[in-house]
C-alpha atoms as a PDB file:
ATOM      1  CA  UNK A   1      25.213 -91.809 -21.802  1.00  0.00           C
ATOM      2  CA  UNK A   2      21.686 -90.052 -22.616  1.00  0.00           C
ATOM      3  CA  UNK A   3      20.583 -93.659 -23.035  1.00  0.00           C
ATOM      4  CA  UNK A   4      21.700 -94.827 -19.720  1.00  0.00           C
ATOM      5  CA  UNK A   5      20.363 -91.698 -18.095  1.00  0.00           C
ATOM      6  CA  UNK A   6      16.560 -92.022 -19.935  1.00  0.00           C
ATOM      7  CA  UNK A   7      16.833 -88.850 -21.345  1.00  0.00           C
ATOM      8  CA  UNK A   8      16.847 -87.805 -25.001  1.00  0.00           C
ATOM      9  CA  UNK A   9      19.964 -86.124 -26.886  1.00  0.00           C
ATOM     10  CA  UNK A  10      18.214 -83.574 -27.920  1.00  0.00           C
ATOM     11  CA  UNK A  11      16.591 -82.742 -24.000  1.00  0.00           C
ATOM     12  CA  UNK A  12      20.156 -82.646 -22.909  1.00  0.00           C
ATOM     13  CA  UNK A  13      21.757 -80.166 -25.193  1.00  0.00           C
ATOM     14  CA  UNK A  14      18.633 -77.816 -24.284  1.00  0.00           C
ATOM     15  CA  UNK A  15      19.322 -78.498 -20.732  1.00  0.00           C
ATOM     16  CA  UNK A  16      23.445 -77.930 -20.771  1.00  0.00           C
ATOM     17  CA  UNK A  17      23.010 -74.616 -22.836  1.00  0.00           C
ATOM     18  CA  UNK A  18      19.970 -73.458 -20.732  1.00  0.00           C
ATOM     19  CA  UNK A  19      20.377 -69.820 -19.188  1.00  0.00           C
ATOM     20  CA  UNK A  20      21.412 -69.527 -15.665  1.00  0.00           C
ATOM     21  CA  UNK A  21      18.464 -69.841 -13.076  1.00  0.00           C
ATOM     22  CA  UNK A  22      17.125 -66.552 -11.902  1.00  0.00           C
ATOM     23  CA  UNK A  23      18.780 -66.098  -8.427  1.00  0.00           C
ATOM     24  CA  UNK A  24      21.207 -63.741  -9.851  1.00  0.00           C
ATOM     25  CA  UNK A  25      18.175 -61.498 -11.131  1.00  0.00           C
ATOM     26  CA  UNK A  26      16.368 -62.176  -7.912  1.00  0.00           C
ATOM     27  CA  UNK A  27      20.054 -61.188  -6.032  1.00  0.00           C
ATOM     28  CA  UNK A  28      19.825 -57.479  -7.944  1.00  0.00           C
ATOM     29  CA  UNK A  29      16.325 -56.499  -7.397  1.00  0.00           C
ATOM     30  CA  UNK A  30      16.660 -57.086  -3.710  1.00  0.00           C
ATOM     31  CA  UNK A  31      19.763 -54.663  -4.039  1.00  0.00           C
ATOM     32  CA  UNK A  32      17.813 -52.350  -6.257  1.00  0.00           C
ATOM     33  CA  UNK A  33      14.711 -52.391  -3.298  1.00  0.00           C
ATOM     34  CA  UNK A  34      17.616 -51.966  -0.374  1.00  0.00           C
ATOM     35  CA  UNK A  35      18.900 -48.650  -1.896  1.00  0.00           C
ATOM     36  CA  UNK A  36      15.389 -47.591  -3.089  1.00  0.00           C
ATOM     37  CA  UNK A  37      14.100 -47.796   0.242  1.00  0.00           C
ATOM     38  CA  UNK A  38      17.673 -46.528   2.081  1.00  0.00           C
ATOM     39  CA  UNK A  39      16.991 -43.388  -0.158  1.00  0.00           C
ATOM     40  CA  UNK A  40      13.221 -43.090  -1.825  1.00  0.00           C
ATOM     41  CA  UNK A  41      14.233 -39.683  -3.550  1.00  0.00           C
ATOM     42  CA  UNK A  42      16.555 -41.543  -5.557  1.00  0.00           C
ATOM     43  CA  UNK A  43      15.853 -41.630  -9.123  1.00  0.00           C
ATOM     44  CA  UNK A  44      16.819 -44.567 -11.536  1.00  0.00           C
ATOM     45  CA  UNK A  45      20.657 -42.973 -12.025  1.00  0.00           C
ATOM     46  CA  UNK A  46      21.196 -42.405  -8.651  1.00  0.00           C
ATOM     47  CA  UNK A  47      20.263 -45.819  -8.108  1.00  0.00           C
ATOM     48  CA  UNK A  48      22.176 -47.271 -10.855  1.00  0.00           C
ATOM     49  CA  UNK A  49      25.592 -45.359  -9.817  1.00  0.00           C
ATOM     50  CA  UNK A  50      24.908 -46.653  -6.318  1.00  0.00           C
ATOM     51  CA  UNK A  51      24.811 -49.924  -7.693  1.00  0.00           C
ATOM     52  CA  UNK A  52      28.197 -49.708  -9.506  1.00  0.00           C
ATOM     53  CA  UNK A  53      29.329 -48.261  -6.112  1.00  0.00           C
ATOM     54  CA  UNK A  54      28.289 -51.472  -4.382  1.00  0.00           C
ATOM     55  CA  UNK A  55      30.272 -53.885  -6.941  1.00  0.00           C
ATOM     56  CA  UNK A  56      27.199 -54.298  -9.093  1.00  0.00           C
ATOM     57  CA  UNK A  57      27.162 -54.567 -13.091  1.00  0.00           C
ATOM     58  CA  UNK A  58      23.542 -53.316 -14.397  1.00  0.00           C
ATOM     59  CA  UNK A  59      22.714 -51.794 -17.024  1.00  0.00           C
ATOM     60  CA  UNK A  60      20.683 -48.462 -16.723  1.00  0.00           C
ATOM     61  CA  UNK A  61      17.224 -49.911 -18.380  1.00  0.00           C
ATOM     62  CA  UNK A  62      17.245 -53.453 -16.287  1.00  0.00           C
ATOM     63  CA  UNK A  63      17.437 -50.411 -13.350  1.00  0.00           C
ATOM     64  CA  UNK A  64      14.775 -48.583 -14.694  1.00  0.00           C
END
C-alpha cells in the first residue's frame, strides 16, 4: 500500500502515530484569553477553576 501511495513505511508509521494538530491547544488559549479579559484580576487559579467550570480539562501549569 505505501508502495502504491509513493510514500515510505517508515514516513507512514511517523505520520499515523503523529500527535494531534494544535487546534485543540489553539481552542484553550482562546478560552484562557476570554476569561482573562472577562475578569483581568483573575489570577492563574481563578482562571483554571473557571476553566473546569466551563467543561475544560487543564492542568494548572499549561494555565499558568
Amino acid at each position: 500500500m505505501c508502495r502504491q501511495a509513493g510514500v515510505s513505511r517508515a514516513g507512514f508509521c511517523r505520520w499515523r502515530h503523529a500527535p494531534p494538530a494544535v487546534d485543540a491547544d489553539m481552542d484553550l488559549r482562546d478560552e484562557i484569553q476570554r476569561i482573562a479579559l472577562e475578569s483581568p484580576c483573575y489570577g492563574w487559579r481563578r482562571v483554571t477553576a473557571e476553566l473546569r467550570r466551563r467543561g475544560w480539562t487543564a492542568n494548572h501549569k499549561r494555565v499558568r
